[in-house]
C-alpha atoms as a PDB file:
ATOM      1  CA  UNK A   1     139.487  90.550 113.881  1.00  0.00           C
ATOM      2  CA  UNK A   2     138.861  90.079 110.364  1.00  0.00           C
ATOM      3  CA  UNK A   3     140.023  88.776 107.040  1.00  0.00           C
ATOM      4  CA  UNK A   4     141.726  90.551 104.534  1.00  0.00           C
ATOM      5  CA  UNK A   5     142.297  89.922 100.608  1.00  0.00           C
ATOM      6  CA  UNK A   6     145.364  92.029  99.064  1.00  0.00           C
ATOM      7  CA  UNK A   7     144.591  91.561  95.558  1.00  0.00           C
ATOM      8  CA  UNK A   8     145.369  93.937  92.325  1.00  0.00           C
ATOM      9  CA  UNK A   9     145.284  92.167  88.703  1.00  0.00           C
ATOM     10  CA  UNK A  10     147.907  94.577  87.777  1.00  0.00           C
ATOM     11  CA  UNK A  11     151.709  92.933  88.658  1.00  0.00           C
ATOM     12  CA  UNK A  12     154.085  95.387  90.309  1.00  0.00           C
ATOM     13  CA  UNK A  13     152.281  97.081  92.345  1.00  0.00           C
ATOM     14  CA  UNK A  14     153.715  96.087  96.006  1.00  0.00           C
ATOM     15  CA  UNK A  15     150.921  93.386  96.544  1.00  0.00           C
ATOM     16  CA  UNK A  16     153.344  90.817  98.594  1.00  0.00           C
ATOM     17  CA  UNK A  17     155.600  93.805 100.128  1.00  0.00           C
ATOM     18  CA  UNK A  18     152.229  95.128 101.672  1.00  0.00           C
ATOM     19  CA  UNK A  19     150.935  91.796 102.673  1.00  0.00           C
ATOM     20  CA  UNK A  20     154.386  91.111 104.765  1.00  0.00           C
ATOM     21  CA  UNK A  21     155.244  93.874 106.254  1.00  0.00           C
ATOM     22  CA  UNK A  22     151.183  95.235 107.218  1.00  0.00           C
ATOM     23  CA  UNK A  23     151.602  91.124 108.975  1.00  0.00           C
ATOM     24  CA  UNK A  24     154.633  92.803 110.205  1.00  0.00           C
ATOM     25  CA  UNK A  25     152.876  95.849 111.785  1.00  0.00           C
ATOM     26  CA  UNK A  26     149.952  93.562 113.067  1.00  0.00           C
ATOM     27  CA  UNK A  27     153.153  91.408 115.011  1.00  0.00           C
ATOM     28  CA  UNK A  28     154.455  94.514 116.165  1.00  0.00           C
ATOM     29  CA  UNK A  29     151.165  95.555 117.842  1.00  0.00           C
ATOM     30  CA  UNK A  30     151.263  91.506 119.548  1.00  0.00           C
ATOM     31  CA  UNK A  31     148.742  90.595 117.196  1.00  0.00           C
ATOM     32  CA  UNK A  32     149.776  87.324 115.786  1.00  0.00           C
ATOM     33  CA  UNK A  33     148.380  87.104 111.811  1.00  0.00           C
ATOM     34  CA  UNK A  34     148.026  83.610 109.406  1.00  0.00           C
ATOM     35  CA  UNK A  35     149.195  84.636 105.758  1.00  0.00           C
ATOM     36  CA  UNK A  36     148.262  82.767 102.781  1.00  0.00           C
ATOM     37  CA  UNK A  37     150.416  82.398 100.182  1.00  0.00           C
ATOM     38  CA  UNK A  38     147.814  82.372  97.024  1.00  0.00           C
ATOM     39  CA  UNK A  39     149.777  83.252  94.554  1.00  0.00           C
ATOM     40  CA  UNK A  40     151.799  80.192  92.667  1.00  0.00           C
ATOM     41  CA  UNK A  41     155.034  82.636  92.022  1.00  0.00           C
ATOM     42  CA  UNK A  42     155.415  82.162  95.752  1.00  0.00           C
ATOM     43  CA  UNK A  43     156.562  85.551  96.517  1.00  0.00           C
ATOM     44  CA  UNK A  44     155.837  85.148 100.151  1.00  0.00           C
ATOM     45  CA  UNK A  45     156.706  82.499 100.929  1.00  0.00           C
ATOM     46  CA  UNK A  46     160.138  83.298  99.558  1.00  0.00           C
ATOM     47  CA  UNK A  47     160.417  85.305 101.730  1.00  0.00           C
ATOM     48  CA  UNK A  48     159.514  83.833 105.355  1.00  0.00           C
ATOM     49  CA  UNK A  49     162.167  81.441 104.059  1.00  0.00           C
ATOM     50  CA  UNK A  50     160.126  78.370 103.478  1.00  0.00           C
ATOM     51  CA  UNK A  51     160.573  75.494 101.741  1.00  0.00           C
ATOM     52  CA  UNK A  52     158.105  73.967 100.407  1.00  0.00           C
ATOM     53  CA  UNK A  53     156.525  70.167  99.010  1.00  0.00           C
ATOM     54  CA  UNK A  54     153.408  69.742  97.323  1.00  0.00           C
ATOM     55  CA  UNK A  55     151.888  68.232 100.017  1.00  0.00           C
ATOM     56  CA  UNK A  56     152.886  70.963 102.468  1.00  0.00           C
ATOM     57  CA  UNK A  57     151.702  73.642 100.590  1.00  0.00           C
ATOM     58  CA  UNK A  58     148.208  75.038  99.438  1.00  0.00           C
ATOM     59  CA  UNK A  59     148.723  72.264  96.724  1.00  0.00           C
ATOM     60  CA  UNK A  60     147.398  69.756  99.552  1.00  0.00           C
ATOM     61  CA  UNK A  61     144.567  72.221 100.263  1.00  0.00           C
ATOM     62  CA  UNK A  62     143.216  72.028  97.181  1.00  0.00           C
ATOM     63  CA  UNK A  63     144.677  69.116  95.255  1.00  0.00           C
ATOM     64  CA  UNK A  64     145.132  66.855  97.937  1.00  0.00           C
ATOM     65  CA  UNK A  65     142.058  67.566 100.795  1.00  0.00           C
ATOM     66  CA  UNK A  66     144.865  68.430 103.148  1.00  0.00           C
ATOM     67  CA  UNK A  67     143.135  71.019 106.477  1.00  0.00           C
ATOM     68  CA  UNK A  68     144.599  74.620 106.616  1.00  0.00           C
ATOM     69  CA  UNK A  69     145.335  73.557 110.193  1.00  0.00           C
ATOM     70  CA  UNK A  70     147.804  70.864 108.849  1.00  0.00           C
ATOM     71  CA  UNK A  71     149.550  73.359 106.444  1.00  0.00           C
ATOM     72  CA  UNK A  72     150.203  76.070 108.768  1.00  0.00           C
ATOM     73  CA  UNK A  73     154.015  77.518 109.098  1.00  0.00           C
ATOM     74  CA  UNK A  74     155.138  79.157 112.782  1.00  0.00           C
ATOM     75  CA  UNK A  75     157.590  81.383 111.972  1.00  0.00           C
ATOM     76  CA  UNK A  76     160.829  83.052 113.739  1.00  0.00           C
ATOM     77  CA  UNK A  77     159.489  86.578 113.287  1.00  0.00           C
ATOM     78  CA  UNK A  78     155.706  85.173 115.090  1.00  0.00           C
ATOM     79  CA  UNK A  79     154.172  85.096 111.617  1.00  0.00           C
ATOM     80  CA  UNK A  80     151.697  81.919 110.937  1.00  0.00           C
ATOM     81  CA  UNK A  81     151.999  81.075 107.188  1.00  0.00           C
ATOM     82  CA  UNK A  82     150.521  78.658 104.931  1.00  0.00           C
ATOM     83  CA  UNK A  83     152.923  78.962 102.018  1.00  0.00           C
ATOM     84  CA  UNK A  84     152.696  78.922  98.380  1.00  0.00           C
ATOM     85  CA  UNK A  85     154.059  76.098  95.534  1.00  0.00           C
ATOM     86  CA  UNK A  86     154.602  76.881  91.579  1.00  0.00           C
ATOM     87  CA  UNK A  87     151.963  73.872  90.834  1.00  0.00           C
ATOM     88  CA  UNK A  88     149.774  76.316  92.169  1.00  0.00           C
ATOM     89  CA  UNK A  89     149.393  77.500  88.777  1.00  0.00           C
ATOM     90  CA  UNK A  90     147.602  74.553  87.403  1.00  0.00           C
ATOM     91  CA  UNK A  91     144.273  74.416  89.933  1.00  0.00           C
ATOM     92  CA  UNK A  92     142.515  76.328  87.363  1.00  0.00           C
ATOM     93  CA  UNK A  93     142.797  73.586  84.555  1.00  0.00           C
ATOM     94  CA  UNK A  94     142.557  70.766  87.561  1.00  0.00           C
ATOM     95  CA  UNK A  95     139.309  72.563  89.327  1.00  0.00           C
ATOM     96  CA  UNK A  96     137.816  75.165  87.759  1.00  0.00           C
ATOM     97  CA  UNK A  97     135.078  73.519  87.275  1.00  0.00           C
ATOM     98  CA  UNK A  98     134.088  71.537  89.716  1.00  0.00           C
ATOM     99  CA  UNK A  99     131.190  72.753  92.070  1.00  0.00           C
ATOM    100  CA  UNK A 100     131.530  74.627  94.528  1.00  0.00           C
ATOM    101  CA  UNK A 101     134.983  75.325  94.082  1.00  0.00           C
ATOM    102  CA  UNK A 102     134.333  78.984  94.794  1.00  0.00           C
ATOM    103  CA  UNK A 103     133.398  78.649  98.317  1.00  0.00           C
ATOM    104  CA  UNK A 104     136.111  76.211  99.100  1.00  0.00           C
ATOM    105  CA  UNK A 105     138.711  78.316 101.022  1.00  0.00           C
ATOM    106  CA  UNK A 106     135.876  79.793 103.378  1.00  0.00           C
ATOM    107  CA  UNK A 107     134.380  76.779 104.133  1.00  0.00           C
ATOM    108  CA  UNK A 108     137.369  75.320 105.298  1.00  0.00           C
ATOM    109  CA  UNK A 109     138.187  78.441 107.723  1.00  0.00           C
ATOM    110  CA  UNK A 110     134.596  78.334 109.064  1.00  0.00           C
ATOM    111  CA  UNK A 111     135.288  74.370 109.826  1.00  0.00           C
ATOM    112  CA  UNK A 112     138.479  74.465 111.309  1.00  0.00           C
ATOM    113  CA  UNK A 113     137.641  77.945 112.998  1.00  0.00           C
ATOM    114  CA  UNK A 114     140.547  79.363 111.799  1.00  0.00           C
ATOM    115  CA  UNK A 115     139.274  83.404 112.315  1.00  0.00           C
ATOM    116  CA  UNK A 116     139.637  84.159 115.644  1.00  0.00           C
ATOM    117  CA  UNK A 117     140.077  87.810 117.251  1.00  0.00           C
ATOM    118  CA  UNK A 118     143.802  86.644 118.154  1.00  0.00           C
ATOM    119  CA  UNK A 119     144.616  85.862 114.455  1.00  0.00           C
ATOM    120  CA  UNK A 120     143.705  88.059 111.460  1.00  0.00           C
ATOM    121  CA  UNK A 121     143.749  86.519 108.658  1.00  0.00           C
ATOM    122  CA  UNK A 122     145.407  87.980 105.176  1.00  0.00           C
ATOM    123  CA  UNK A 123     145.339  86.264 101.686  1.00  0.00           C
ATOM    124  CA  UNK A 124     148.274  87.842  99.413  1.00  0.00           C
ATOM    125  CA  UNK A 125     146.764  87.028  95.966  1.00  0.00           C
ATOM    126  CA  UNK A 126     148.059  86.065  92.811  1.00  0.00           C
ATOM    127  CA  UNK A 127     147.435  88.869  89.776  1.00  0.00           C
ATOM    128  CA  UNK A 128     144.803  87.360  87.604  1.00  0.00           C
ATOM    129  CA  UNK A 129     140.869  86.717  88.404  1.00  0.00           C
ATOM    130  CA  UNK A 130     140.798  82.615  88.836  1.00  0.00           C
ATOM    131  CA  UNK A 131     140.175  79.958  90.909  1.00  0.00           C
ATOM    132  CA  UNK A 132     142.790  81.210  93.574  1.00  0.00           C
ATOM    133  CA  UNK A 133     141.727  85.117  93.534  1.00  0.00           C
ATOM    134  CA  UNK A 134     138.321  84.537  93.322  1.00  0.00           C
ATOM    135  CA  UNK A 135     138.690  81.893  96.795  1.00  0.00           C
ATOM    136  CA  UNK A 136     140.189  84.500  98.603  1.00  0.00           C
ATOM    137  CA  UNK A 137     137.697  87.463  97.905  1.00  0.00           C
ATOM    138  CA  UNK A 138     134.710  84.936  98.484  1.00  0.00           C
ATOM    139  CA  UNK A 139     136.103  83.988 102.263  1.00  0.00           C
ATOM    140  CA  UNK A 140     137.213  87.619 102.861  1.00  0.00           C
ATOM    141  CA  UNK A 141     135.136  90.518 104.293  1.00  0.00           C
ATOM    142  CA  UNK A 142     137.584  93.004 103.221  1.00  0.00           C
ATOM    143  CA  UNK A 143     139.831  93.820  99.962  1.00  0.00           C
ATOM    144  CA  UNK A 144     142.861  95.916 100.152  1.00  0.00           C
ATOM    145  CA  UNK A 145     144.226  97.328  96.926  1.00  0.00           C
ATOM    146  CA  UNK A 146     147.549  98.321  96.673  1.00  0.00           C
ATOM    147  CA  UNK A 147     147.881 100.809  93.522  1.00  0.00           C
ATOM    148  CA  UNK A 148     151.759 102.290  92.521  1.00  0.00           C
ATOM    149  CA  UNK A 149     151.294 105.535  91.496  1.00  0.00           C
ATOM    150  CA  UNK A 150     151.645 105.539  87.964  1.00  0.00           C
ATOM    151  CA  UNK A 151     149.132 105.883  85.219  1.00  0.00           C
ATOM    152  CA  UNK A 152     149.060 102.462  84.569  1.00  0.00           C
ATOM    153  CA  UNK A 153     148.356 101.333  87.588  1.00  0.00           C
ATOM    154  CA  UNK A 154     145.615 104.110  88.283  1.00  0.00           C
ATOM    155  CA  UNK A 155     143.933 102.657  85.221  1.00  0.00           C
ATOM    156  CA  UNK A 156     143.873  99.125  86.228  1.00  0.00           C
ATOM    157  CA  UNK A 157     142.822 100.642  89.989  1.00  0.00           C
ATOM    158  CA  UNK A 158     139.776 101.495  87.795  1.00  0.00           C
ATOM    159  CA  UNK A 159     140.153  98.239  85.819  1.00  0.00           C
ATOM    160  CA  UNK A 160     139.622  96.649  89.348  1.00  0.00           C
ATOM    161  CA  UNK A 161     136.962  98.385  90.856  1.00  0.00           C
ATOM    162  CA  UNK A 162     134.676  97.100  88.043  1.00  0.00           C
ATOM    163  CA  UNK A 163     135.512  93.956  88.726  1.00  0.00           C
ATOM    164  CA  UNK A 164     134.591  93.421  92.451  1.00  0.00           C
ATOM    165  CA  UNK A 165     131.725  95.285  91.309  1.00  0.00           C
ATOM    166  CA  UNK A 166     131.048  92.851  89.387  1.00  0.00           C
ATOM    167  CA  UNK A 167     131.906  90.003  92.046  1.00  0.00           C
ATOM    168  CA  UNK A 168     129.436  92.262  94.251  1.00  0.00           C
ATOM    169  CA  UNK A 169     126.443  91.665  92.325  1.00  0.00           C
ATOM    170  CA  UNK A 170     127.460  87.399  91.866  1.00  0.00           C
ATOM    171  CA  UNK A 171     127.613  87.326  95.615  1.00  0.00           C
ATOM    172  CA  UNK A 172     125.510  89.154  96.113  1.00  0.00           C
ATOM    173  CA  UNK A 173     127.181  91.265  98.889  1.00  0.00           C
ATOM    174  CA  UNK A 174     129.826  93.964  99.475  1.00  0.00           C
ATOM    175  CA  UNK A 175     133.239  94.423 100.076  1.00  0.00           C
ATOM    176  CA  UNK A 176     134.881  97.035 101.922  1.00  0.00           C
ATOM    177  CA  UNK A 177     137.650  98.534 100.210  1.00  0.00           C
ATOM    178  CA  UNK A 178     140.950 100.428 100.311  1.00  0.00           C
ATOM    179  CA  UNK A 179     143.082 101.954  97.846  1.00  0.00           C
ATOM    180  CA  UNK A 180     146.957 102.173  99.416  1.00  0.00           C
ATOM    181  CA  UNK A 181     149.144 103.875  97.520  1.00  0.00           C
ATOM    182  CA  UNK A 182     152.360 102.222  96.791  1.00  0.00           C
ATOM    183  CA  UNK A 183     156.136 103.643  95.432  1.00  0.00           C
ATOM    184  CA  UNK A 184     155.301 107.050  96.090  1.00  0.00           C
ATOM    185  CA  UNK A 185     157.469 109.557  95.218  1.00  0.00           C
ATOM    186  CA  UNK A 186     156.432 113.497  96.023  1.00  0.00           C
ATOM    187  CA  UNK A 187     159.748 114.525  93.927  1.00  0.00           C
ATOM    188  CA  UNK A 188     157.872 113.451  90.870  1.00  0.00           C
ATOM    189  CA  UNK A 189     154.873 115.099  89.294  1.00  0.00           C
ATOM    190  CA  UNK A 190     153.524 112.316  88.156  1.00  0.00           C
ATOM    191  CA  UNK A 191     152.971 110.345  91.430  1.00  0.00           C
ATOM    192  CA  UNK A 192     151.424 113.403  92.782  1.00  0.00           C
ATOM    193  CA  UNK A 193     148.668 113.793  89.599  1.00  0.00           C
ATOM    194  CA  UNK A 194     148.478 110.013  90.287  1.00  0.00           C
ATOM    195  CA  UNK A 195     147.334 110.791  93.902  1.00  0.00           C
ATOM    196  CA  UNK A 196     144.949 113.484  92.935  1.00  0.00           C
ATOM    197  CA  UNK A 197     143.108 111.067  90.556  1.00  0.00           C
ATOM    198  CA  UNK A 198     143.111 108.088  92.975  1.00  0.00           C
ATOM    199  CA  UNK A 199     141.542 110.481  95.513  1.00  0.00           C
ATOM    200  CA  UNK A 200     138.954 111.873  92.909  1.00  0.00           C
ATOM    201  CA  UNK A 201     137.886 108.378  91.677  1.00  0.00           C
ATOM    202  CA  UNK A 202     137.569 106.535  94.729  1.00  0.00           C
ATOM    203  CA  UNK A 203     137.157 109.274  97.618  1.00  0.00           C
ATOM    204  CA  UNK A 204     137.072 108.204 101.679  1.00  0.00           C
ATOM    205  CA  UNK A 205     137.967 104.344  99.874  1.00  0.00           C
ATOM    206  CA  UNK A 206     141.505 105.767  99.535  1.00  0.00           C
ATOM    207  CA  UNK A 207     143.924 105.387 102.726  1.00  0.00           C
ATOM    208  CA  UNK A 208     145.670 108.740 103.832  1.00  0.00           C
ATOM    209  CA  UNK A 209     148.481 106.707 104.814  1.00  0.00           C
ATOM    210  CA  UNK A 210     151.076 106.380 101.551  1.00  0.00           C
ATOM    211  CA  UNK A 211     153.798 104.052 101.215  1.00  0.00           C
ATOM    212  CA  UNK A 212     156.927 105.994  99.758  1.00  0.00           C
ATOM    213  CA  UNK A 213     159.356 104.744  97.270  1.00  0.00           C
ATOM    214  CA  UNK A 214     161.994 103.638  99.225  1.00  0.00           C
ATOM    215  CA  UNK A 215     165.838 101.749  98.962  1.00  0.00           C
ATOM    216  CA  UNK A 216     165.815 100.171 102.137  1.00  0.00           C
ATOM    217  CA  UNK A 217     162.309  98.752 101.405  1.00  0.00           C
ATOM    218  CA  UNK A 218     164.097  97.103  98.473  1.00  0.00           C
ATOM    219  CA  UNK A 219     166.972  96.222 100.614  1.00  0.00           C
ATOM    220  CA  UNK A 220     164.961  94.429 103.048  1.00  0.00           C
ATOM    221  CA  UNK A 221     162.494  92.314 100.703  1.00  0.00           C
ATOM    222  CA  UNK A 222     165.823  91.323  99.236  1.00  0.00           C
ATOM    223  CA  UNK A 223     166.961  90.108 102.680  1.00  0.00           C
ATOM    224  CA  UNK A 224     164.030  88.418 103.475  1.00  0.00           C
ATOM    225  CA  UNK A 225     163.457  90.887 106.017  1.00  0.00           C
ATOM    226  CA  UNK A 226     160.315  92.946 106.953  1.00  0.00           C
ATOM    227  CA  UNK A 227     161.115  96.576 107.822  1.00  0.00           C
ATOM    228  CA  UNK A 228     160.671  96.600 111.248  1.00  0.00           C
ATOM    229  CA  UNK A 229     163.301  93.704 111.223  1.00  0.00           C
ATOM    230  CA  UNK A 230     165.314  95.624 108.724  1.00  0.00           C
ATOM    231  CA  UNK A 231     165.368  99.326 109.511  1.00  0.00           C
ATOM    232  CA  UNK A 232     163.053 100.251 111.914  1.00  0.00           C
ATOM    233  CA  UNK A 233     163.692 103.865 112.162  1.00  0.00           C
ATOM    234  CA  UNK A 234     163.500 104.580 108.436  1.00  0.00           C
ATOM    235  CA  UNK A 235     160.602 105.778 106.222  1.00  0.00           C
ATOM    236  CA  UNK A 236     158.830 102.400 105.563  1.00  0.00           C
ATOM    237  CA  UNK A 237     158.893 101.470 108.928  1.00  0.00           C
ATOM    238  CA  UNK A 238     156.785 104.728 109.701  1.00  0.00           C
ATOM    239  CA  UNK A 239     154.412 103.777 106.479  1.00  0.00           C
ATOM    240  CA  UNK A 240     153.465 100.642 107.652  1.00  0.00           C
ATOM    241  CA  UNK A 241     152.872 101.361 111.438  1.00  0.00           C
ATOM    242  CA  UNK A 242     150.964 103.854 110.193  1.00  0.00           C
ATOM    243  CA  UNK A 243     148.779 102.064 107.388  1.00  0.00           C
ATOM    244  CA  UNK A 244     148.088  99.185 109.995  1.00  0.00           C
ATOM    245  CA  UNK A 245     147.095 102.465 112.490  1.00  0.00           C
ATOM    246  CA  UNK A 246     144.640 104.038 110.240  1.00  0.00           C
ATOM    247  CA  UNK A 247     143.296 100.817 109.310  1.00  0.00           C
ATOM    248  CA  UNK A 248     142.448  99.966 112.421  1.00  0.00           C
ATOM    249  CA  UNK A 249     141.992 103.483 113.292  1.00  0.00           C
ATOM    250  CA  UNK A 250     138.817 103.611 111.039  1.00  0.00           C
ATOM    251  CA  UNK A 251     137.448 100.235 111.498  1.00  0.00           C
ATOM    252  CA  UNK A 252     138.621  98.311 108.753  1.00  0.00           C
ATOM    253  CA  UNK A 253     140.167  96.015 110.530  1.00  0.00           C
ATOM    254  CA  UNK A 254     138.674  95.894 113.628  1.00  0.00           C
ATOM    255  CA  UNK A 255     140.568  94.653 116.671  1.00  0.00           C
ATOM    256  CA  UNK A 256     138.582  91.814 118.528  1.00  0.00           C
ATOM    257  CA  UNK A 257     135.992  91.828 115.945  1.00  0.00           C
END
């Protein structure tokens, strides 16, 4: 299949609600995804219920020279997770600058040959551009970008786009992206201008698929619970199937790639 960044630098946007419950849809469809946990408020990992060490976390990935292999989580709900830990935050004062630190999340999937067709891969990123982000988007293929639609977030959508741009020309290759729209509510005009600017900036890059503001959404993050799980006949339910539908659907995450 393929692996998948879900990265904004703008907090709030529904970065680790999208990465559990598109892994979610993916299990749903008897795909069976591996989740990393890159983000050192731990977020996800929260909530597959894990409890972490340092040792047992990405900390031993990086810190320690622990494999991915060693670090993975089979969960209840057929997730695979390698999960997250607050010291997290300190890897870019510990190794930012050693060489090659960059590459060393992809190298370590090629070697333990960790992307199969069987398990998509999807890194749920921390907001900011370091040593964590910047691993993920250099071992993934594709970058999903969820944006709320608000004006704030629209401008750092814009904010963001420049920067893999940017990563683009370092690497020296491309990313294929996708805009999701997040906390959508047609009730309100300004999540509907929102839309119309999103689809005027970034065109085709935007999915058609929109994830609506929702209270059982809320309900079910706060119960640990994906949607399908939660409330499977109820509006984010429908979102999801649907996002993980159209991205297939149009090749961006290509089944038994």
């Amino acid at each position: 299949m393929s692996i998948l960044a879900v990265f904004n630098q703008k907090g709030g946007v529904g970065k680790t609600t999208t990465s559990f419950n598109l892994a979610a849809a993916m299990r749903k469809d008897q795909v069976h995804p591996l989740l990393l946990d890159l983000d050192p408020q731990c977020h996800l990992t929260m909530l597959a219920g894990v409890q972490t060490q340092l040792g047992t976390s990405l900390y031993g990935f990086y810190k320690e020279g622990r494999q991915l292999t060693d670090l993975i989580r089979q969960l209840p709900n057929g997730f695979n997770l390698v999960p997250s830990h607050i010291e997290l935050c300190k890897i870019d004062m510990l190794l930012g600058r050693e060489p090659r630190i960059a590459t060393k999340l992809r190298q370590a999937i090629q070697s333990e040959m960790l992307e199969t067709p069987e398990m998509p891969i999807v890194f749920d990123c921390c907001p900011m551009l370091g040593v964590l982000s910047i691993n993920a988007l250099v071992a993934s293929e594709r970058v999903l970008v969820p944006v709320a639609a608000d004006y704030l977030s629209y401008q750092g959508a814009v904010q963001l786009a420049h920067t893999l741009t940017g990563l683009e020309h370092a690497l020296k290759r491309k990313f294929q992206r996708r805009y999701l729209i997040t906390r959508f509510d047609p009730s309100r005009k300004s999540s509907l201008e929102v839309v119309d600017k999103l689809r005027a900036t970034f065109g085709e890059d935007v999915c058609k698929t929109v994830i609506h503001e929702s209270a059982s959404l809320a309900e079910a993050l706060l119960m640990g619970k994906d949607v399908f799980h939660y409330e499977p006949a109820q509006q984010s339910a429908e979102d999801y199937a649907k996002l993980f539908e159209e991205l297939v659907g149009d090749g961006f995450l290509p089944l038994g790639d």
